[in-house]
C-alpha atoms as a PDB file:
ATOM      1  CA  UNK A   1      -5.302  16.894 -26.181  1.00  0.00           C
ATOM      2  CA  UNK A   2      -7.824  14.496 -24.548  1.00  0.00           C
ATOM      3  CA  UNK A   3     -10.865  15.488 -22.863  1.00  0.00           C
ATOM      4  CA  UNK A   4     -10.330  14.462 -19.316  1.00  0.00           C
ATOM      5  CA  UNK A   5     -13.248  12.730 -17.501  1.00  0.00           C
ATOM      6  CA  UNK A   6     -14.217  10.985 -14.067  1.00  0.00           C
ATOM      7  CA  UNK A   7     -15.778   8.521 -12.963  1.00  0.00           C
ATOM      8  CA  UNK A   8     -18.413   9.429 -10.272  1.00  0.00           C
ATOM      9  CA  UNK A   9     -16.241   7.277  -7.683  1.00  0.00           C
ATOM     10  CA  UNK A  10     -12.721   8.787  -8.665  1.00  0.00           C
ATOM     11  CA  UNK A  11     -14.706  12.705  -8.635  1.00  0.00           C
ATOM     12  CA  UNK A  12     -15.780  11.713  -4.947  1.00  0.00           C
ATOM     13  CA  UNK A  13     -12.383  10.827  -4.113  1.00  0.00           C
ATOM     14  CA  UNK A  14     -10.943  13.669  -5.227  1.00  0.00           C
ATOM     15  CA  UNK A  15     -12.903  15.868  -3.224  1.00  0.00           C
ATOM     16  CA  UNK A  16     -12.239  13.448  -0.163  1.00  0.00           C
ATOM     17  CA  UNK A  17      -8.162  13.410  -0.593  1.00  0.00           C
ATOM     18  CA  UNK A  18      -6.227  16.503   0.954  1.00  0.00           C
ATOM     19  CA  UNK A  19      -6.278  19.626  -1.174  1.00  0.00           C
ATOM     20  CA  UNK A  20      -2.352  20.044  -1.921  1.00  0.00           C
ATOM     21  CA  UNK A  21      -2.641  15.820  -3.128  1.00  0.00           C
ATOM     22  CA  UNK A  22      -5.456  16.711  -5.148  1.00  0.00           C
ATOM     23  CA  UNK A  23      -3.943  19.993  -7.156  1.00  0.00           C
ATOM     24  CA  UNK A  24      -1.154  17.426  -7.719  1.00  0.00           C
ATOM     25  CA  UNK A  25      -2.987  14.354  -9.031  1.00  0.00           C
ATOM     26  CA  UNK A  26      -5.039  17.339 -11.385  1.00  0.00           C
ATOM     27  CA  UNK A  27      -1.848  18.451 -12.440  1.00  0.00           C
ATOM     28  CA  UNK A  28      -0.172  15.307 -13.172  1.00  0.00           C
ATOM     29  CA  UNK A  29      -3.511  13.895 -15.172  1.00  0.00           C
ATOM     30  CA  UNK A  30      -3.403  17.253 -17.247  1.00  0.00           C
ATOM     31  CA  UNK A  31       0.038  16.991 -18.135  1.00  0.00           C
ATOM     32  CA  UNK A  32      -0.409  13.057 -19.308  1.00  0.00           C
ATOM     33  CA  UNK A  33      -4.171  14.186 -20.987  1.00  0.00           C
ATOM     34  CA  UNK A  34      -1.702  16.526 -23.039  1.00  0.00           C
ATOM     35  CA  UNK A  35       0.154  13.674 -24.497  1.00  0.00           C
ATOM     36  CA  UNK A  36      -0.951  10.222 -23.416  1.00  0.00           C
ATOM     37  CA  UNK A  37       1.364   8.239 -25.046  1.00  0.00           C
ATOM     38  CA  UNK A  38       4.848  10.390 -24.379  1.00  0.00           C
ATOM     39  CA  UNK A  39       7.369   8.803 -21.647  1.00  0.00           C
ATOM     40  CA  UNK A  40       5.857   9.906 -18.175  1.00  0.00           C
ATOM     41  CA  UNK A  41       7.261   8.925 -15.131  1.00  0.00           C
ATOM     42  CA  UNK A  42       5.427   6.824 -12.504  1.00  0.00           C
ATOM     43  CA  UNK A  43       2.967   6.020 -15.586  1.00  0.00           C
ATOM     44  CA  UNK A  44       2.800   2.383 -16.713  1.00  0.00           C
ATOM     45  CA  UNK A  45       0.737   0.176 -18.265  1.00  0.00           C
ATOM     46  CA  UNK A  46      -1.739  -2.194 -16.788  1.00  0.00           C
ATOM     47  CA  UNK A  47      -1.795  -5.868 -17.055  1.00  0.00           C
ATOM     48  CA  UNK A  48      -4.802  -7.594 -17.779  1.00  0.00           C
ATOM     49  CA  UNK A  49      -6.603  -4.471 -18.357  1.00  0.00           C
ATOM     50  CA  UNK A  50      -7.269  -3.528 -22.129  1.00  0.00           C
ATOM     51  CA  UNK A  51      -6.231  -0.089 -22.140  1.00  0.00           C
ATOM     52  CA  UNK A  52      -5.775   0.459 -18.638  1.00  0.00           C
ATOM     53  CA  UNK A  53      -2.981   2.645 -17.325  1.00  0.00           C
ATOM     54  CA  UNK A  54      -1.830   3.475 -13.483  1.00  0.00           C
ATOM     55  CA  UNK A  55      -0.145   6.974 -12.399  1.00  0.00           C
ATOM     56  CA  UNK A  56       1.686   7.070  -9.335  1.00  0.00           C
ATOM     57  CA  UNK A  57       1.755  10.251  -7.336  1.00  0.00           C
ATOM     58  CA  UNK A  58       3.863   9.377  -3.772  1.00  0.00           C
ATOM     59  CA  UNK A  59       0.730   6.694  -2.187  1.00  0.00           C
ATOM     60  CA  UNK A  60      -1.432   7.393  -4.813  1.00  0.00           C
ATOM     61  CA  UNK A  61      -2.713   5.914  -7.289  1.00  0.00           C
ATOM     62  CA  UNK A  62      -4.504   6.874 -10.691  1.00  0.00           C
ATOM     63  CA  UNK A  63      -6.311   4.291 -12.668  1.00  0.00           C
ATOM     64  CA  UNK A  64      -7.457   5.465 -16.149  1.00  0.00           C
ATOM     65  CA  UNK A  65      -8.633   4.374 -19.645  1.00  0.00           C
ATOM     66  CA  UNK A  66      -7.750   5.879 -22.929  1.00  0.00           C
ATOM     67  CA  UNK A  67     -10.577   6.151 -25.696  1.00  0.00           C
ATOM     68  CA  UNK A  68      -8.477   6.725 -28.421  1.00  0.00           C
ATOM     69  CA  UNK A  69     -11.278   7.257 -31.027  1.00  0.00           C
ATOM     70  CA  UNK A  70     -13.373   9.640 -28.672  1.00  0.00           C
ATOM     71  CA  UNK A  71      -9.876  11.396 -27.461  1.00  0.00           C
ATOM     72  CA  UNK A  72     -11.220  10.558 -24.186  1.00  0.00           C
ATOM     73  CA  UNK A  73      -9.363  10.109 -20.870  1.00  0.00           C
ATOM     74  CA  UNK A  74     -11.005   8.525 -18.336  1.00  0.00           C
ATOM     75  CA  UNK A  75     -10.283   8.278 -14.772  1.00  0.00           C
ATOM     76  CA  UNK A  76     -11.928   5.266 -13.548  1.00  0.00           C
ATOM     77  CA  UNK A  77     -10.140   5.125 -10.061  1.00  0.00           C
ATOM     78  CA  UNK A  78      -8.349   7.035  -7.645  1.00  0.00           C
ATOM     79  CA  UNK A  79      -7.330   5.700  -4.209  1.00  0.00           C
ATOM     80  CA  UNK A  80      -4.120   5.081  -1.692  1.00  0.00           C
ATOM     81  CA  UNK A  81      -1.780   2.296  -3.052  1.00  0.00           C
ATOM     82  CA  UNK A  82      -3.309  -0.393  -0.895  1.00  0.00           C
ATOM     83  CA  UNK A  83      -6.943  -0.126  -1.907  1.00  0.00           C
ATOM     84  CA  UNK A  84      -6.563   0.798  -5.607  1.00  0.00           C
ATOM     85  CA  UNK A  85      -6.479  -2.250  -7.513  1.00  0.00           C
ATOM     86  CA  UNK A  86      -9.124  -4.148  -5.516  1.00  0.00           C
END
């Protein structure tokens, strides 16, 4: 398993989103931190990010690296669909 870490913007964020969106987005990161490179749905692949990956959970979106040699996962963004990638 991965040690799952955040970025000081995406642990704001968290604490900003509603509660019952935020137990999901935990949940969901867990389950990936678990095994990071199993099929996951609504978890692809960036482009033109080295090692950058995107969850989707309904609007929202998770942006986060994997450090394979640390067993790190880090979750560099989290924000509604429209302000994510900017």
């Amino acid at each position: 398993m991965y040690e799952i870490r955040y970025q000081k913007h995406a642990a704001r964020q968290l604490l900003r989103i509603p509660r019952d969106i935020a137990l999901r987005i935990c949940t969901r990161i867990a389950v990936i931190a678990a095994e990071p490179y199993a099929k996951h749905p609504n978890a692809t692949r960036l482009k033109g990010r080295d090692g950058g990956f995107r969850l989707r959970i309904g609007n929202w979106r998770v942006v986060y690296f994997l450090d394979d040699k640390r067993k790190v996962f880090l979750v560099a963004k989290i924000d509604q669909r429209g302000r994510v990638y900017r």
